[in-house]
Protein backbone atom coordinates (compact mmCIF):
# COMPACT_ATOMS: atom_id res chain seq x y z
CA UNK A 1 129.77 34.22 63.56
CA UNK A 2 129.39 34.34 59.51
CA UNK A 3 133.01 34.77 57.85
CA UNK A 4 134.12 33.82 54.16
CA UNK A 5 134.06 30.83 52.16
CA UNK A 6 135.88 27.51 53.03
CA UNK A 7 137.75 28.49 56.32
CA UNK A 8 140.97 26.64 56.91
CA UNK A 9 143.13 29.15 59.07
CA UNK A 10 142.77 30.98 62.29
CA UNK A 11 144.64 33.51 63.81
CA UNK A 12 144.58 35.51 67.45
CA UNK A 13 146.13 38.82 66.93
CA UNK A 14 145.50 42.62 67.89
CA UNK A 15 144.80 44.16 64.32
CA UNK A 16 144.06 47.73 65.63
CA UNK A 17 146.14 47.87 68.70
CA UNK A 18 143.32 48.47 71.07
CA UNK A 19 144.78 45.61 73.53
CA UNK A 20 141.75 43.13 72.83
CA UNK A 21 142.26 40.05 70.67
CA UNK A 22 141.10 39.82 67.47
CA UNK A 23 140.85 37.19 64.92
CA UNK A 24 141.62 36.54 61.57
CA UNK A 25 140.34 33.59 59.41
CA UNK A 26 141.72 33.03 56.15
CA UNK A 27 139.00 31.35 53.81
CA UNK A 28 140.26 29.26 51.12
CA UNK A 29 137.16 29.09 49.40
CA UNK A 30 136.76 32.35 48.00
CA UNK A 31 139.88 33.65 48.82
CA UNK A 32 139.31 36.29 51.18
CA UNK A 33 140.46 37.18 54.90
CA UNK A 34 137.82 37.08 57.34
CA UNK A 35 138.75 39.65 60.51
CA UNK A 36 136.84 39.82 63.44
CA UNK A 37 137.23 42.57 65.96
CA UNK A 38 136.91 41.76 69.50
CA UNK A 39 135.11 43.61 71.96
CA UNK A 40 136.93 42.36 74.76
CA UNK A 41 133.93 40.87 76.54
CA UNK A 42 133.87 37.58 74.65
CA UNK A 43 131.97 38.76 71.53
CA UNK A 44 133.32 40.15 68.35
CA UNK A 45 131.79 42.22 65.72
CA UNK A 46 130.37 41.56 62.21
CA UNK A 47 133.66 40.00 60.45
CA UNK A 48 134.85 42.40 57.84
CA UNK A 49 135.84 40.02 54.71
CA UNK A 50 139.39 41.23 52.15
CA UNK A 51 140.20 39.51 49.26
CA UNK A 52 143.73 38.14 48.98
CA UNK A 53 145.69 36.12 46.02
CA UNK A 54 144.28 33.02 45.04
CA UNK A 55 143.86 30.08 47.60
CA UNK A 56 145.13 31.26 50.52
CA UNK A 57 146.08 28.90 53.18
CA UNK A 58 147.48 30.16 56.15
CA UNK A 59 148.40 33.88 58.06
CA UNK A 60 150.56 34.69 60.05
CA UNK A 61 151.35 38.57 61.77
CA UNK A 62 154.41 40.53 62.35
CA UNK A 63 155.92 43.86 62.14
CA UNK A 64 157.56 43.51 58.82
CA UNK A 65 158.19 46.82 58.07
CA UNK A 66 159.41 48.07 61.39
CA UNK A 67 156.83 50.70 62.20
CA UNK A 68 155.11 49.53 65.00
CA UNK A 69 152.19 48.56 63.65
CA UNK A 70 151.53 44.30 62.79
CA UNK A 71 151.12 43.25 59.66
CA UNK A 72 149.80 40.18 58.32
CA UNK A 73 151.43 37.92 56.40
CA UNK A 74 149.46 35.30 53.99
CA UNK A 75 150.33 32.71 51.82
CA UNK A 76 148.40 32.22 48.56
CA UNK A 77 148.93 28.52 47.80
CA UNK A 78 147.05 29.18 43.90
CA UNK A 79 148.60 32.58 43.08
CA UNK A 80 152.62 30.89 44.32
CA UNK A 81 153.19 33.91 46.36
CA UNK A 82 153.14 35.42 49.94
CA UNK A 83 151.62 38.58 50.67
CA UNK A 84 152.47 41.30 53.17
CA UNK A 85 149.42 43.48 53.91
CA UNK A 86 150.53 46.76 55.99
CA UNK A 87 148.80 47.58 59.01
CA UNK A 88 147.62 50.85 59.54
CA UNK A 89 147.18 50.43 63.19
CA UNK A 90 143.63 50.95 63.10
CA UNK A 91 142.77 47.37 62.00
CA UNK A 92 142.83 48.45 57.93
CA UNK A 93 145.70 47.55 55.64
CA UNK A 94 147.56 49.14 52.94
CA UNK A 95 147.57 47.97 49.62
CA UNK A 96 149.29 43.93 49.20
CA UNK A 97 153.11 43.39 48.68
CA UNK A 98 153.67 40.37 46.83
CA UNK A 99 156.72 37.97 46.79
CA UNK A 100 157.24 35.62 44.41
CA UNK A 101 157.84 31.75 46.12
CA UNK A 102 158.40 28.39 44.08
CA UNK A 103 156.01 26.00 43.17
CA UNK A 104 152.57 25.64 45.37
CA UNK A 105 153.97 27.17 48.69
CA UNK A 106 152.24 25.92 51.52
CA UNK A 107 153.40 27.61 54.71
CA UNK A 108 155.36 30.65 55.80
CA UNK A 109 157.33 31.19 59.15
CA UNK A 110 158.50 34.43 60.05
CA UNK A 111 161.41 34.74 62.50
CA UNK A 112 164.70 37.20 62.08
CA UNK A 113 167.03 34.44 61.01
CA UNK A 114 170.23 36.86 60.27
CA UNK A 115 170.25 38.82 63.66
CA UNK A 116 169.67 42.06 61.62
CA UNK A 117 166.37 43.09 63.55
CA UNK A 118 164.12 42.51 60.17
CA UNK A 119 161.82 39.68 59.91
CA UNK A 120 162.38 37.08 57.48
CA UNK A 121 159.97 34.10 55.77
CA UNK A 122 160.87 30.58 55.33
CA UNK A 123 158.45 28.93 53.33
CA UNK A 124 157.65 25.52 52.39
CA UNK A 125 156.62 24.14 48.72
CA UNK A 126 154.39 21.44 47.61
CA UNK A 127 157.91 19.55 46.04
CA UNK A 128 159.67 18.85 49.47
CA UNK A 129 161.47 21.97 49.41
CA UNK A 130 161.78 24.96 51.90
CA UNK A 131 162.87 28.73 50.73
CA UNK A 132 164.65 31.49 52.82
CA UNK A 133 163.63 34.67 52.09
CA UNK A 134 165.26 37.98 53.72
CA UNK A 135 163.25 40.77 54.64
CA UNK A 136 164.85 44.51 53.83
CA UNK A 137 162.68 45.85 56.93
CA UNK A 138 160.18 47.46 54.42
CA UNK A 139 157.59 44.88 53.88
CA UNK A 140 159.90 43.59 51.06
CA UNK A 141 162.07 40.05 50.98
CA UNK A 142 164.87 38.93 48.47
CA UNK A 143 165.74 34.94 47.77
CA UNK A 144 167.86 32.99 49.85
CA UNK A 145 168.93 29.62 49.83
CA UNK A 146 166.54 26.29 49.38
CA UNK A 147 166.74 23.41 51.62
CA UNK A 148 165.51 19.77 50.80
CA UNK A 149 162.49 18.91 53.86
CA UNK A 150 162.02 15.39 52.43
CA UNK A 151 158.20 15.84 52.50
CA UNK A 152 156.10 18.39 51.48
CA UNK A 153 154.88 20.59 55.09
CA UNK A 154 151.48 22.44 55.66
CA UNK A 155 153.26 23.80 59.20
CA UNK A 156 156.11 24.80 61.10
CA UNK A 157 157.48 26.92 63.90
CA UNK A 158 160.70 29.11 64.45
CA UNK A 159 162.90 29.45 67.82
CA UNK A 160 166.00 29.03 69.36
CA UNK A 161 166.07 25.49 69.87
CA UNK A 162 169.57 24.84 70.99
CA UNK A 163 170.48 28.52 72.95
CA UNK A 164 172.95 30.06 70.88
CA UNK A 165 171.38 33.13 69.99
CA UNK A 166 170.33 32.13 66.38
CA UNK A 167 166.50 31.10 65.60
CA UNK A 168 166.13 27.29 64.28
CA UNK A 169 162.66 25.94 62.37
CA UNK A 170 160.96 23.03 62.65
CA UNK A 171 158.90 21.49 60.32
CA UNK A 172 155.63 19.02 60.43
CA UNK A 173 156.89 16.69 57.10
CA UNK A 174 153.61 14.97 56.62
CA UNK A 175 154.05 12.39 53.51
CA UNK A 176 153.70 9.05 54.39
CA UNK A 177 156.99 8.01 52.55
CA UNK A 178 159.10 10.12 54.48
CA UNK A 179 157.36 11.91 57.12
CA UNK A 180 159.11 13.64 60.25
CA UNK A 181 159.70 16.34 62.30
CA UNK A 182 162.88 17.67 60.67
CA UNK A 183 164.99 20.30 62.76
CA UNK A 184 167.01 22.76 60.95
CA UNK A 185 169.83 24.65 62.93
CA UNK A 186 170.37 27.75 62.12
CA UNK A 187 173.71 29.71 61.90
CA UNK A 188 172.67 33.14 62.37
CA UNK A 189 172.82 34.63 58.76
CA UNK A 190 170.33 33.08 57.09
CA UNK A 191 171.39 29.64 56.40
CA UNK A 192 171.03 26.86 58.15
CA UNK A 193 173.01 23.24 59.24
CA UNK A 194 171.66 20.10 57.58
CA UNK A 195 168.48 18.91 58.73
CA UNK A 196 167.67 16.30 61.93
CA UNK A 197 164.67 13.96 62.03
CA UNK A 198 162.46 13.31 64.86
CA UNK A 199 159.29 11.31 65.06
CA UNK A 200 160.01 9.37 61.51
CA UNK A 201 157.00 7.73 60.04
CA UNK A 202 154.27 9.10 62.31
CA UNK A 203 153.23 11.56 59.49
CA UNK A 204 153.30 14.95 61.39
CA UNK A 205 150.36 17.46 60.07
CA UNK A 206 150.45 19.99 62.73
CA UNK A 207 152.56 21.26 64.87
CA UNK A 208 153.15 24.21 67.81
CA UNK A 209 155.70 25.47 70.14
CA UNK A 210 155.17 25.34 74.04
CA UNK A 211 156.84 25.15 77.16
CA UNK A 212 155.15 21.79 78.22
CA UNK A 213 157.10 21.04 81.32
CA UNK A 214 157.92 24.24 82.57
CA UNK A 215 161.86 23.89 82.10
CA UNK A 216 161.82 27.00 79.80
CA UNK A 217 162.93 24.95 76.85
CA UNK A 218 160.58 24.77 74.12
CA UNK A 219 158.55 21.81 73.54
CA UNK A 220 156.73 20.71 70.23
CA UNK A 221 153.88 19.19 70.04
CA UNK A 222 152.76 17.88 67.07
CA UNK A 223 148.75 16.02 65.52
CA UNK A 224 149.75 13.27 63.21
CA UNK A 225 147.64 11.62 60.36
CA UNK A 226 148.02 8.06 61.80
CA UNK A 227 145.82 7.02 64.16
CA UNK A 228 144.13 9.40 66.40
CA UNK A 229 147.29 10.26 68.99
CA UNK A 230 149.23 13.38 69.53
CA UNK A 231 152.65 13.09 70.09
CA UNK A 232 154.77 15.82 71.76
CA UNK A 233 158.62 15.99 71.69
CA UNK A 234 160.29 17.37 74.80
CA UNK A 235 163.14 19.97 74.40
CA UNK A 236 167.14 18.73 75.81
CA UNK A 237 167.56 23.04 75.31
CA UNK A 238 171.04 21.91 72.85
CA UNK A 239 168.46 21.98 69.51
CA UNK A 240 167.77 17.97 70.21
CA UNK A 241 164.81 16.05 71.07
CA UNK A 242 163.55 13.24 73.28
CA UNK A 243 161.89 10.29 71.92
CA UNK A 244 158.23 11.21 70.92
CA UNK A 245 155.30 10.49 73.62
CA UNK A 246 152.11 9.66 73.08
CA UNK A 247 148.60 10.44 73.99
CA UNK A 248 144.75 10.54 73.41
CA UNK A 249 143.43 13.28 70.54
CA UNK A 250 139.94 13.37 69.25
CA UNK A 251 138.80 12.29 65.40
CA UNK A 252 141.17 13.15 63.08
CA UNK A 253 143.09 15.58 64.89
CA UNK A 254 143.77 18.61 62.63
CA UNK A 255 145.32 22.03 64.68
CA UNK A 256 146.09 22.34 67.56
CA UNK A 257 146.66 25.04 70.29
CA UNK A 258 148.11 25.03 73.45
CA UNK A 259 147.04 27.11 76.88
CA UNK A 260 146.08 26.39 80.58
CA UNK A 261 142.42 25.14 79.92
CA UNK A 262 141.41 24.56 83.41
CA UNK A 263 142.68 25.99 86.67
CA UNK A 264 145.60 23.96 87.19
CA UNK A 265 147.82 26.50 85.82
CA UNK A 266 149.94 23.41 83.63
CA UNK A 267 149.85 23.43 80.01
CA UNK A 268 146.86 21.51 78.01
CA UNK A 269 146.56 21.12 74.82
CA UNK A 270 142.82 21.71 72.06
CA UNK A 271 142.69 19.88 69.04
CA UNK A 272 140.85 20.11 66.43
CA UNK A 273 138.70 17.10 64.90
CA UNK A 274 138.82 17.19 61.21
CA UNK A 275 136.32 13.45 61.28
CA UNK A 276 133.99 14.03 64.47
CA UNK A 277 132.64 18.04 64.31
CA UNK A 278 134.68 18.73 67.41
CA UNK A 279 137.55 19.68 69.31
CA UNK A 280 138.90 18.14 72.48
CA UNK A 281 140.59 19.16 75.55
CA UNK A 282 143.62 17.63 76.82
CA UNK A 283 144.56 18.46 80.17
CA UNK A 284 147.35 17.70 82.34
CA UNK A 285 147.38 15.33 85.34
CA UNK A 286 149.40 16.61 88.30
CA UNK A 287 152.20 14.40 87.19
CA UNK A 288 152.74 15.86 84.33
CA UNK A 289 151.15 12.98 82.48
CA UNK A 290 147.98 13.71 79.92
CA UNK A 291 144.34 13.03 80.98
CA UNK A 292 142.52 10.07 79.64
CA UNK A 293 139.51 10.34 78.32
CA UNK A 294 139.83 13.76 76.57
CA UNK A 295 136.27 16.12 76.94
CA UNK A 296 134.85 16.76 73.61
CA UNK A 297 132.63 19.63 72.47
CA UNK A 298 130.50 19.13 69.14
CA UNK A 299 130.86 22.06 67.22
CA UNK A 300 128.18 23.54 65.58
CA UNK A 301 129.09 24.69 62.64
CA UNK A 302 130.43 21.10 61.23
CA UNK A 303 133.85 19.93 60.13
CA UNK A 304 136.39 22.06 62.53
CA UNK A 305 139.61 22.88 60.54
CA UNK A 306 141.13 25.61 62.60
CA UNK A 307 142.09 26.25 66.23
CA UNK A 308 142.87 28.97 68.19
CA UNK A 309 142.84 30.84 72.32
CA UNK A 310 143.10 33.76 73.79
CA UNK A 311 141.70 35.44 76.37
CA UNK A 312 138.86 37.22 75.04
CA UNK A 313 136.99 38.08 77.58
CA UNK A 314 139.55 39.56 80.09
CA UNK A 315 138.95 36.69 82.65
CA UNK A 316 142.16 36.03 83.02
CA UNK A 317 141.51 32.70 81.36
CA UNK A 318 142.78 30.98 78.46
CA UNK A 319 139.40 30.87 75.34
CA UNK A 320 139.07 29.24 72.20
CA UNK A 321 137.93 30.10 68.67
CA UNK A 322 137.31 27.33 66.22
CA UNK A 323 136.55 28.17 62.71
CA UNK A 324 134.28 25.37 60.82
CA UNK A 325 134.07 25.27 56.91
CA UNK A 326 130.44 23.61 56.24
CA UNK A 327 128.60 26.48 57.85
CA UNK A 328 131.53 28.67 57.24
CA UNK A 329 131.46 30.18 60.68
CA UNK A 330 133.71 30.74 63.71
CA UNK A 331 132.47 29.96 67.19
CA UNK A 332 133.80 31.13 70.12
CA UNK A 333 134.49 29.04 74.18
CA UNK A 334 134.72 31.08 76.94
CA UNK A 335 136.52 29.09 79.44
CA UNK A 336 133.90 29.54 82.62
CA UNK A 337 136.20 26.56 84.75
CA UNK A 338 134.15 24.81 82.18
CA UNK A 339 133.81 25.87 78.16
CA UNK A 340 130.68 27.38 77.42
């Protein structure tokens, strides 16, 4: 499926509330949102393209103004801004709200980090810095405090790592100087306890949250840019870490995203393959260990930068969407025991 320019980002969401999965590229490129309605039989239709602020990088969706309705949140790397577009609920958005970040931001979370119902954005910059911003509940955020991440990070999740009721971030720190995964604690209004690093010197470029062992504690999982591994840290539920394990990616792994891939019902784990045109499959032996050698599917459309599953083809089955940036297309795997 054709989409915009330079596609970096991919997103599974419901833009118009009609229960099937949609998805959302953002396309660097030419600066423009790709969104693709699903049909809910697998296919999607013709991808209607937005522009955005300059070189977006990454969306992510929410309810940021507390209507019911998920919005989408980008960040525009070239413009130094994220955006809040405002669903309508029918898949079109209202016009952009803009929020000024530091220098060359490079990701946004969004989690409620004050326990005041209204979804903030922690973003990272460029300069090894991260910036809270509080959300008023309209689509609008003021400045909060900057924290030092050591390394500039192009990703990062938000959750309750250590059970107390107050959401936590953790952030892929990718330079090779001082890379990590660096845990941040937070304290429930906003602020958050100095930093803890996992994983130091593995160079971290991606990583997602998932329940890997079933303990419901979250995992992370992480693609580095040394070697060809992926590494996943298992959660002790008190906001700490095990040591980080190791196992088989593809070429250059890229994203990632996490599902039950086969019928086993345990987690696996698709990467992208930023070297080989690909993504693999990592599934899960019975023990809980990772299958060796990983299956590979040659994509298409060339270099694979994006990631992302869903079910969208109501087979009860976890799909994926990859989104490649030399044809500047997204192609969709519908998990048949087998990918197709």
């Amino acid at each position: 499926m054709p989409v915009g320019k330079g596609p970096s980002y991919l997103l599974t969401t419901d833009l118009n509330l009609d229960g099937e999965p949609d998805l959302v590229t953002v396309n660097t490129k030419d600066s423009s949102l790709s969104l693709l309605y699903g049909k809910g039989d697998g296919t999607f239709h013709t991808a209607r393209n937005i522009t955005v602020a300059a070189e977006p990088t990454m969306v992510t969706s929410g309810d940021v103004n507390r209507d019911g309705i998920p919005d989408l949140v980008v960040n525009a790397r070239g413009a130094e801004m994220f955006i809040v577009l405002p669903g309508n609920g029918d898949g079109s958005f209202r016009k952009p709200i803009p929020t000024r970040t530091g220098k060359v931001p490079l990701n946004v979370i969004l989690a409620d980090f004050n326990n005041d119902d209204k979804l903030d954005a922690a973003v990272t910059l460029t300069f090894d810095e991260m910036e809270i911003f509080i959300g008023t509940g309209d689509g609008y955020f003021h400045k909060g405090q900057t924290y030092l991440t050591g390394s500039r990070s192009f990703s990062g999740v938000a959750e309750d790592f250590n059970n107390d009721g107050k959401m936590d971030i953790a952030l892929a720190a990718s330079s090779s100087s001082a890379s990590s995964i660096r845990v941040f604690l937070g304290n429930g209004n906003s602020t958050f306890k100095k930093s803890k690093s996992y994983a130091k010197q593995l160079v971290p470029l991606a990583v997602i949250l998932e329940d890997m062992n079933a303990d419901s504690k979250p995992d992370l999982v992480f693609a580095t840019g040394k070697g060809d591994n992926l590494f996943m840290l298992y959660s002790k539920g008190d906001g700490s870490f095990s040591e980080p394990i190791s196992f088989s990616g593809g070429g250059g792994p890229f994203a990632l995203t996490a599902g039950n891939f086969n019928p086993d019902k345990l987690k696996d784990v698709a990467v992208a393959n930023s070297r080989s045109s690909s993504f693999s499959l990592v599934t899960r032996n019975s023990n809980g260990t990772f299958h060796y050698p990983t299956r590979d599917y040659v994509v298409e459309g060339g270099t694979v930068l994006a990631i992302t599953s869903g079910d969208y083809n109501h087979s009860g089955m976890n799909d994926i969407a990859v989104a490649s940036n030399f044809k500047n297309t997204v192609e969709i795997y519908l998990q048949r025991r087998s990918f197709k």
